[in-house]
N, C-alpha and C. Protein backbone atom coordinates (compact mmCIF):
# COMPACT_ATOMS: atom_id res chain seq x y z
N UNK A 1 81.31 244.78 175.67
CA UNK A 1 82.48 243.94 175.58
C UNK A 1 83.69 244.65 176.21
N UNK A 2 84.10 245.64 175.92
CA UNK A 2 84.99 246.57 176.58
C UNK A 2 84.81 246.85 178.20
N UNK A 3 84.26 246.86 178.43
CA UNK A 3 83.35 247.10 179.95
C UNK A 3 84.20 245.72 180.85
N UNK A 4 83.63 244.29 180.14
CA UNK A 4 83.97 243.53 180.74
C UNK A 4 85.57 242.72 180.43
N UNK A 5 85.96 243.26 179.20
CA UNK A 5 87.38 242.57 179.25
C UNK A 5 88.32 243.79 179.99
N UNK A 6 87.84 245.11 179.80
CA UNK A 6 89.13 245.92 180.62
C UNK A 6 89.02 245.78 182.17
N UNK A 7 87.74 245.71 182.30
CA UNK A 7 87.37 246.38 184.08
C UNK A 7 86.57 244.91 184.07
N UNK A 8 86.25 243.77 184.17
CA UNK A 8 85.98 243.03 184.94
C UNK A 8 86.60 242.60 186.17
N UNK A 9 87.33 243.40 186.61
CA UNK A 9 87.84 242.88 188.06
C UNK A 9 87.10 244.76 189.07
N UNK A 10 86.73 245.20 188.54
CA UNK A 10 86.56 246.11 188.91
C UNK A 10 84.89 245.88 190.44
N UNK A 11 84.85 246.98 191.46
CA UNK A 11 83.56 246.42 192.37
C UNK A 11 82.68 246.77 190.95
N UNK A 12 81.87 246.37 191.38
CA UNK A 12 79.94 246.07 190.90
C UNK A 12 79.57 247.48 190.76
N UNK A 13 79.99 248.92 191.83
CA UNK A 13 79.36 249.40 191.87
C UNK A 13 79.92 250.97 191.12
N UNK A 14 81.00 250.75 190.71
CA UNK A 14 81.78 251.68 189.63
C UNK A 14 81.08 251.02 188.34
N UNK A 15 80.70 250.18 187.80
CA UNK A 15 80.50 249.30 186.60
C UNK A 15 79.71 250.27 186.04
N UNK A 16 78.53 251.25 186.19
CA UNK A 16 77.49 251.82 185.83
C UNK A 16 78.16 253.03 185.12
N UNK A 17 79.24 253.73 186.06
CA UNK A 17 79.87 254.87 185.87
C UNK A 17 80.81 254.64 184.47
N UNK A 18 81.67 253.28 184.53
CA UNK A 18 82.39 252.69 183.67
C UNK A 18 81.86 252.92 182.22
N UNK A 19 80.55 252.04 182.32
CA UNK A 19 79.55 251.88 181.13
C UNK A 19 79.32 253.07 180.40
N UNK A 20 79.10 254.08 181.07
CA UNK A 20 78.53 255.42 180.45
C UNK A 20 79.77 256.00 179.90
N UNK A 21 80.87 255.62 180.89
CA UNK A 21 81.64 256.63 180.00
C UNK A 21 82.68 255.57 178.48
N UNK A 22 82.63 254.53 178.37
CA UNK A 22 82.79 253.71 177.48
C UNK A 22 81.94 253.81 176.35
N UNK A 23 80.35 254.25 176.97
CA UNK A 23 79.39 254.41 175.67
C UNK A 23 79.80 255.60 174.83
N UNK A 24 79.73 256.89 175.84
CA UNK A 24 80.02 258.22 175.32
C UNK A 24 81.26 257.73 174.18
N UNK A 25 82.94 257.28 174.79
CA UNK A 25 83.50 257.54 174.43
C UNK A 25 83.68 257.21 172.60
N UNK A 26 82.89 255.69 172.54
CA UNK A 26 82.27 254.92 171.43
C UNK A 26 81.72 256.15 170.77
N UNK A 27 80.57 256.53 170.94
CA UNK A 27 79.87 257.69 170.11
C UNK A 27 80.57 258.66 169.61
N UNK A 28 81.03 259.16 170.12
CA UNK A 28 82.17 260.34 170.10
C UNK A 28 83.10 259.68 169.05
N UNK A 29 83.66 258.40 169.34
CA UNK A 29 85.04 258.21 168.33
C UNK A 29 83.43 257.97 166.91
N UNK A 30 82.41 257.26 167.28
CA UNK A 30 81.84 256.85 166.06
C UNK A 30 81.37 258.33 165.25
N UNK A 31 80.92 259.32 165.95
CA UNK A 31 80.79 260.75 165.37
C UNK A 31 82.05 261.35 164.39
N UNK A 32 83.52 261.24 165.32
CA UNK A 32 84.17 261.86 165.00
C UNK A 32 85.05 261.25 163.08
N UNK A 33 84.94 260.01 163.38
CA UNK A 33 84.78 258.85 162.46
C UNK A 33 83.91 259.31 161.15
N UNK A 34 83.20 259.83 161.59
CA UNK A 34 81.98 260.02 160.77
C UNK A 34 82.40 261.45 159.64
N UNK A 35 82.71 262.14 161.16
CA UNK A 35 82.70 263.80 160.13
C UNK A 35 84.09 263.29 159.17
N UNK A 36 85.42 262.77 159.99
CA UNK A 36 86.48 262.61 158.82
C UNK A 36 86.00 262.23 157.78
N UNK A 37 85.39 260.84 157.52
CA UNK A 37 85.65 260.01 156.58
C UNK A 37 84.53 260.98 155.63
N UNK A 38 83.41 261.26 156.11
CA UNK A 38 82.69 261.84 155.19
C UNK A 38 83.14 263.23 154.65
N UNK A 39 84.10 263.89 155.45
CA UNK A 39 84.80 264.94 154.25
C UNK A 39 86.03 264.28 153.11
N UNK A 40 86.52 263.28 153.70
CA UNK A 40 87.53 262.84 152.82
C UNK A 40 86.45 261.87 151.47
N UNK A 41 85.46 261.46 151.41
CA UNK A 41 84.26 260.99 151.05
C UNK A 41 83.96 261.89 150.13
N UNK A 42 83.44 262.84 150.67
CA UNK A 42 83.01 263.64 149.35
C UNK A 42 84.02 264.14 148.40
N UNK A 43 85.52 264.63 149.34
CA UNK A 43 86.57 264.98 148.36
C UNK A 43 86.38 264.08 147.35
N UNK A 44 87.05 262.81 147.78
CA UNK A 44 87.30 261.58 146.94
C UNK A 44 85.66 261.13 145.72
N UNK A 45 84.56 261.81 146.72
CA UNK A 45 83.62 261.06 145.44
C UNK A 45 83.83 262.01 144.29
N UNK A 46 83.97 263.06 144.18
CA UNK A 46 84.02 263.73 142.91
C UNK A 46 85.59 263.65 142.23
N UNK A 47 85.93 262.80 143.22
CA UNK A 47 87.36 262.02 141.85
C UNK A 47 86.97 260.99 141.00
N UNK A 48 86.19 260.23 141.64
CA UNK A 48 85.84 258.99 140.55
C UNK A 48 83.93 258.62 140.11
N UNK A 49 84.30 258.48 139.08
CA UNK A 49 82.38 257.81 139.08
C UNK A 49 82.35 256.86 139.73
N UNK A 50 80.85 256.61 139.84
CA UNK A 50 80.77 255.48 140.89
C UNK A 50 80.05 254.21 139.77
N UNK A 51 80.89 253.25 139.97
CA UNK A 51 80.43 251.74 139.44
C UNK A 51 80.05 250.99 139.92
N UNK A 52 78.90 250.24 139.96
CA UNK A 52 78.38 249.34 140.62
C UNK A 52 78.94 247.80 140.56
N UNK A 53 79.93 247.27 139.75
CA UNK A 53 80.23 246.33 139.48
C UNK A 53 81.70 246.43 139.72
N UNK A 54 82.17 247.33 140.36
CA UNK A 54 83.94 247.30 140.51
C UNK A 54 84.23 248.46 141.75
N UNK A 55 85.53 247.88 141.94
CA UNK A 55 85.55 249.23 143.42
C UNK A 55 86.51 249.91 143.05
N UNK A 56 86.10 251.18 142.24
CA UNK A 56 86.97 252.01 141.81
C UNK A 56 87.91 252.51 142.88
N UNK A 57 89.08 252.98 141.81
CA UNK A 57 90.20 253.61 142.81
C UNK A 57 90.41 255.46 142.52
N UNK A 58 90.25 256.16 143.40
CA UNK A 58 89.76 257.46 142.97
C UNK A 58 90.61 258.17 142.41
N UNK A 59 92.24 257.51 142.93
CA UNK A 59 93.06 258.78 142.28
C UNK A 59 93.37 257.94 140.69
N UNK A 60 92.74 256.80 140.12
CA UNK A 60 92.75 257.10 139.04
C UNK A 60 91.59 258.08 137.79
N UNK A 61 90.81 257.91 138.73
CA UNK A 61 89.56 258.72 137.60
C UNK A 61 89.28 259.55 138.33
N UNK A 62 88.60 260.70 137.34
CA UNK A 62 88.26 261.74 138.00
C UNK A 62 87.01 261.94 136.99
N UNK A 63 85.65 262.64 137.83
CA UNK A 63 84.60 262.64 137.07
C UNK A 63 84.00 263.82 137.77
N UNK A 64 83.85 264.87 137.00
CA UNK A 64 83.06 266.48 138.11
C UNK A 64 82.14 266.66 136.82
N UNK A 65 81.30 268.47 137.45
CA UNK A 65 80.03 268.36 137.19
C UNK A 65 80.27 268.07 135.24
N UNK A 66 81.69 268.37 134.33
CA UNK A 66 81.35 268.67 133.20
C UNK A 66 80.92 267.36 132.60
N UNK A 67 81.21 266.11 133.43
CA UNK A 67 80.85 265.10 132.49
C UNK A 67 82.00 263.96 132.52
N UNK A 68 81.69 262.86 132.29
CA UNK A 68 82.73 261.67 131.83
C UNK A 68 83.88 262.39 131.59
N UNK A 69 84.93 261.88 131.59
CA UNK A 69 86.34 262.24 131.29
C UNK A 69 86.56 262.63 129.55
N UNK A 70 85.88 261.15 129.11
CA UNK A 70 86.18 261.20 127.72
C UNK A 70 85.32 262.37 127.16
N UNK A 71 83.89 263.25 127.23
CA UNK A 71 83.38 264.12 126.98
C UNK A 71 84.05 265.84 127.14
N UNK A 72 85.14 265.72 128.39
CA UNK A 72 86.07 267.07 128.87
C UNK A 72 87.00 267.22 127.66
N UNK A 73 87.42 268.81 128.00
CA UNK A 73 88.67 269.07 126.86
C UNK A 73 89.86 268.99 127.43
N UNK A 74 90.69 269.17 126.92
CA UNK A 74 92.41 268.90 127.47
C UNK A 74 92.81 269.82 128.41
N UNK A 75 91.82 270.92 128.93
CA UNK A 75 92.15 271.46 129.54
C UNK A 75 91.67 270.96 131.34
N UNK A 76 90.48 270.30 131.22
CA UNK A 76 89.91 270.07 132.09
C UNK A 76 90.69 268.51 132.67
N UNK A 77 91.18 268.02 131.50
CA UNK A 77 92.40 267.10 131.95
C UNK A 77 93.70 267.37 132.74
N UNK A 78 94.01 268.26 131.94
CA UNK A 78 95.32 268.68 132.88
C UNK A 78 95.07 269.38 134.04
N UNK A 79 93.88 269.47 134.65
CA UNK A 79 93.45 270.00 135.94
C UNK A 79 93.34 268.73 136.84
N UNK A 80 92.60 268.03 136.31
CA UNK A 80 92.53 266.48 136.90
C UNK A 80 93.56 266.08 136.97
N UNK A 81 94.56 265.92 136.31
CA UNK A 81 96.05 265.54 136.86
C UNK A 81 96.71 266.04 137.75
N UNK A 82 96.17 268.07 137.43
CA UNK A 82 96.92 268.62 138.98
C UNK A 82 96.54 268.19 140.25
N UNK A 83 94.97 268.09 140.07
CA UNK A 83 94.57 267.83 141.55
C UNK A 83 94.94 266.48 142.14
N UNK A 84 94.76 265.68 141.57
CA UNK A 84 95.49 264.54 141.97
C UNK A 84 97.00 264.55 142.32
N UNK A 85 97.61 264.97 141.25
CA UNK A 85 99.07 265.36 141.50
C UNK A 85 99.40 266.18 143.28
N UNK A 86 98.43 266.67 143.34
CA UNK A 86 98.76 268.16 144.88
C UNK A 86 98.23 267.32 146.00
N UNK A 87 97.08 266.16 145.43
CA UNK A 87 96.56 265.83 146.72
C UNK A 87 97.98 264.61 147.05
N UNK A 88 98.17 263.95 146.21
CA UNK A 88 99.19 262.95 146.44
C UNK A 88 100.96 263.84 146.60
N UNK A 89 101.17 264.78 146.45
CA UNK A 89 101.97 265.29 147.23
C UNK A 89 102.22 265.89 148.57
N UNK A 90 100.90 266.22 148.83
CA UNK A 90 100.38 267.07 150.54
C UNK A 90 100.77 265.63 151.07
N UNK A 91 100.01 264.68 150.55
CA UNK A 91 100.03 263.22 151.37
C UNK A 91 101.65 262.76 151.79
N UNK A 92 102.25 262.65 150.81
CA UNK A 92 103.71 262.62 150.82
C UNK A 92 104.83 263.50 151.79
N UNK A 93 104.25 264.58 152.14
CA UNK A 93 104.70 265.76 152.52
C UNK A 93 104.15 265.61 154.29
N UNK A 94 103.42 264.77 154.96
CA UNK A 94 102.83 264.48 156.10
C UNK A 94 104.16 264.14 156.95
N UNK A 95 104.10 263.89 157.86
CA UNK A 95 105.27 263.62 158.66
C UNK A 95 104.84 261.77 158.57
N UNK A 96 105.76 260.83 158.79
CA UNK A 96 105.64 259.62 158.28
C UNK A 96 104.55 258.84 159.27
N UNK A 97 104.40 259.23 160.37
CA UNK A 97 103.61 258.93 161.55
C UNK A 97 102.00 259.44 161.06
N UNK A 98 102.10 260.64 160.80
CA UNK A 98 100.82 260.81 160.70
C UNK A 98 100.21 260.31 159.35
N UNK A 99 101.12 260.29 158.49
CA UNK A 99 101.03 259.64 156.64
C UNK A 99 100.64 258.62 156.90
N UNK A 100 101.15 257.49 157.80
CA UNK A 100 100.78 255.91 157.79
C UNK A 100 99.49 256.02 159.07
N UNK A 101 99.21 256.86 160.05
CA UNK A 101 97.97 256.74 160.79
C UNK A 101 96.91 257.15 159.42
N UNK A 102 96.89 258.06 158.73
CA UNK A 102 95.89 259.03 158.01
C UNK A 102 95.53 257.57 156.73
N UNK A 103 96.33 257.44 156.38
CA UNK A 103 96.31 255.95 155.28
C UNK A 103 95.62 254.82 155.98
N UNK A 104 96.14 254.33 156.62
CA UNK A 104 95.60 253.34 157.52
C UNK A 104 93.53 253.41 157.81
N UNK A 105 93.86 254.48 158.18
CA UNK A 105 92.53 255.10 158.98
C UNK A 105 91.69 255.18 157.61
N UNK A 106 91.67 256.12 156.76
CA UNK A 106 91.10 256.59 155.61
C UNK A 106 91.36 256.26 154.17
N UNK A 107 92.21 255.62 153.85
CA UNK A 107 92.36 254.68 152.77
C UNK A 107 92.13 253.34 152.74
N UNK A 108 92.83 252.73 153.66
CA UNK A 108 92.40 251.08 154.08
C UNK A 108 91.12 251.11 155.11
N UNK A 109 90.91 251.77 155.38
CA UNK A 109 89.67 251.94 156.26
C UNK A 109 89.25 250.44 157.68
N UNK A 110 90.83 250.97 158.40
CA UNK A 110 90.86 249.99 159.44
C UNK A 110 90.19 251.02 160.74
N UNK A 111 89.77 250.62 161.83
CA UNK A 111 89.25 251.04 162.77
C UNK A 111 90.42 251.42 163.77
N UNK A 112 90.32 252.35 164.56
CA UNK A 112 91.61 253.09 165.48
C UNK A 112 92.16 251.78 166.27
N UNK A 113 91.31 250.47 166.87
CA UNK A 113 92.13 249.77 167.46
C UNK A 113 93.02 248.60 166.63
N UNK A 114 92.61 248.66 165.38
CA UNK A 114 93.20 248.23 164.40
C UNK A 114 94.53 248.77 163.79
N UNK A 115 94.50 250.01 163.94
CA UNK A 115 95.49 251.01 163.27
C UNK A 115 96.42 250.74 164.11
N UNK A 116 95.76 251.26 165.48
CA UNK A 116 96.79 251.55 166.64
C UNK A 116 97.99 250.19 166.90
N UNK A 117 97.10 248.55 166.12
CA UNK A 117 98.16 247.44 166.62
C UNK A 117 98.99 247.39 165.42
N UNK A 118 98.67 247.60 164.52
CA UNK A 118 99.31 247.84 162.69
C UNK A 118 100.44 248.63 163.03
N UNK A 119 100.42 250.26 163.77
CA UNK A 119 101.41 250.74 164.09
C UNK A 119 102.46 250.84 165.42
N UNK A 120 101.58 250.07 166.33
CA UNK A 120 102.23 249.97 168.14
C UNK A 120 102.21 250.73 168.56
N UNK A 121 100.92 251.56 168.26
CA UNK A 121 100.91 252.77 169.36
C UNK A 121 99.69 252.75 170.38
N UNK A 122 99.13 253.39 170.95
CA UNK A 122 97.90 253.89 171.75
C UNK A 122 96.82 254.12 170.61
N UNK A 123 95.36 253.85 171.28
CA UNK A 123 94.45 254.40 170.24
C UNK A 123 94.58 256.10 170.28
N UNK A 124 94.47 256.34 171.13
CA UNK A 124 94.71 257.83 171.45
C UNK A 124 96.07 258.90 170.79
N UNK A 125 97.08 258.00 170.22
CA UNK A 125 97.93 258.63 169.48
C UNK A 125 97.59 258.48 167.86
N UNK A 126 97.32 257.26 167.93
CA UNK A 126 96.32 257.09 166.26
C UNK A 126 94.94 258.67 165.92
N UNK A 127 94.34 258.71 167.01
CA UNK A 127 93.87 259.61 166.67
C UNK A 127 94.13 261.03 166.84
N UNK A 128 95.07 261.08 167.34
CA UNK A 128 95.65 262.75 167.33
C UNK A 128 96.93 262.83 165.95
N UNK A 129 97.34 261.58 165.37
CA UNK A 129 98.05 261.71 164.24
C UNK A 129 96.74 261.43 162.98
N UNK A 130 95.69 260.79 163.71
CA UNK A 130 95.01 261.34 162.25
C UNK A 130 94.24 262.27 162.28
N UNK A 131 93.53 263.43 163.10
CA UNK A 131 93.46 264.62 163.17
C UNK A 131 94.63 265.64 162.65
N UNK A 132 95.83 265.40 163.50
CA UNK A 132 96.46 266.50 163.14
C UNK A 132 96.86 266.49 161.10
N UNK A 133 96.97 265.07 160.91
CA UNK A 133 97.17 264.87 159.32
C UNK A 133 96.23 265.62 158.38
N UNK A 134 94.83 265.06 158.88
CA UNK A 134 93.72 266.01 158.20
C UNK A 134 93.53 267.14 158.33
N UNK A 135 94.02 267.82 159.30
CA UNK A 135 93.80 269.18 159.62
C UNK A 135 95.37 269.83 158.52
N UNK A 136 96.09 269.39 158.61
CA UNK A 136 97.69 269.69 157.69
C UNK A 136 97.16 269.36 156.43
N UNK A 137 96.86 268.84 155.67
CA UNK A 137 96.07 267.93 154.79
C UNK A 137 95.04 269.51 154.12
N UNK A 138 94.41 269.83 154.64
CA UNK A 138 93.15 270.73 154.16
C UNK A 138 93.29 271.83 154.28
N UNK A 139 94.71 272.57 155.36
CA UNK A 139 95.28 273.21 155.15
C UNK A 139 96.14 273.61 154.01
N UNK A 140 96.97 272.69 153.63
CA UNK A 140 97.47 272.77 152.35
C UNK A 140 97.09 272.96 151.05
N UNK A 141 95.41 271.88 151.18
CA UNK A 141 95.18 272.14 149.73
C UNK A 141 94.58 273.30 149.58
N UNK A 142 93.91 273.63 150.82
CA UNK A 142 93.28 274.92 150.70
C UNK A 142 94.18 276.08 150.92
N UNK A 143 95.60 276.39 151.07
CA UNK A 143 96.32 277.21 150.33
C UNK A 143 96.58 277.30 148.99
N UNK A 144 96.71 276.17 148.47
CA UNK A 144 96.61 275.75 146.77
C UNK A 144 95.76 276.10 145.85
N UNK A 145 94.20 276.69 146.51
CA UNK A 145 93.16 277.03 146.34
C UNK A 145 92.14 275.98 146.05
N UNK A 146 92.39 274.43 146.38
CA UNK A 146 91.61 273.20 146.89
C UNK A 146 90.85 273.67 147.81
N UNK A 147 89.59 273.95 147.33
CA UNK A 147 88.72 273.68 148.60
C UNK A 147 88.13 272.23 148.67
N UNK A 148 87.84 271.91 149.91
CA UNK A 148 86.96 270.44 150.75
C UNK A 148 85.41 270.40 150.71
């Protein structure tokens, strides 16, 4: 589809060269797609249990190896509040460009040419503000002593 709505005016005989590099570039964003969401994925799965009948929201629950919430002691609570608390401040603390690409991208879970018309930019700036966010992002918590 891309092939023929950007470059259909293009000769016949660039079209081949076109194709390949449109496929690559697909793979590549679908790879790169992949590694984000699945580190922000696992962060986020060990914030919430998983319910089959509702679509939990992670920064309200938090569920690790000790067990249900209600089974933890008050101490293991007020840890769950920090971490939530640090991750939702790093977030806050993003520059506003990369805060609303990184949200967009990984919270609402819109696709880069989606993001990119949500915010009026290039796909190509969508994804260097949501790289550089995640990379600032995991930096931080992992000064905090958050590891990913």
């Amino acid at each position: 589809m891309r092939l023929a709505e950007k470059y259909g005016g293009k000769p016949v005989a660039e079209l081949p060269l076109l194709f390949q590099r449109i496929l690559q570039n697909a793979i590549r964003d679908f790879f790169r797609r992949q590694k984000v969401r699945s580190l922000w994925t696992t962060l986020l799965s060990a914030l919430s249990p998983h319910r089959d009948d509702e679509d939990p929201d992670p920064l309200e629950t938090l569920e690790t190896a000790a067990g249900p919430t209600q089974q933890r002691g008050p101490e293991a609570l007020v840890e769950q509040i920090q971490l939530l608390d640090s991750i939702e401040k790093e977030i806050e603390r993003l520059p506003p460009r990369q805060r609303e690409a990184f949200l967009l991208r990984y919270w609402e879970e819109l696709d880069v040419a989606e993001t990119a018309a949500v915010m009026g930019c290039s796909e190509g700036s969508v994804k260097t503000h949501c790289s550089r966010a995640a990379h600032a992002l995991a930096v931080a918590l992992k000064a905090k002593g958050i590891e990913l």
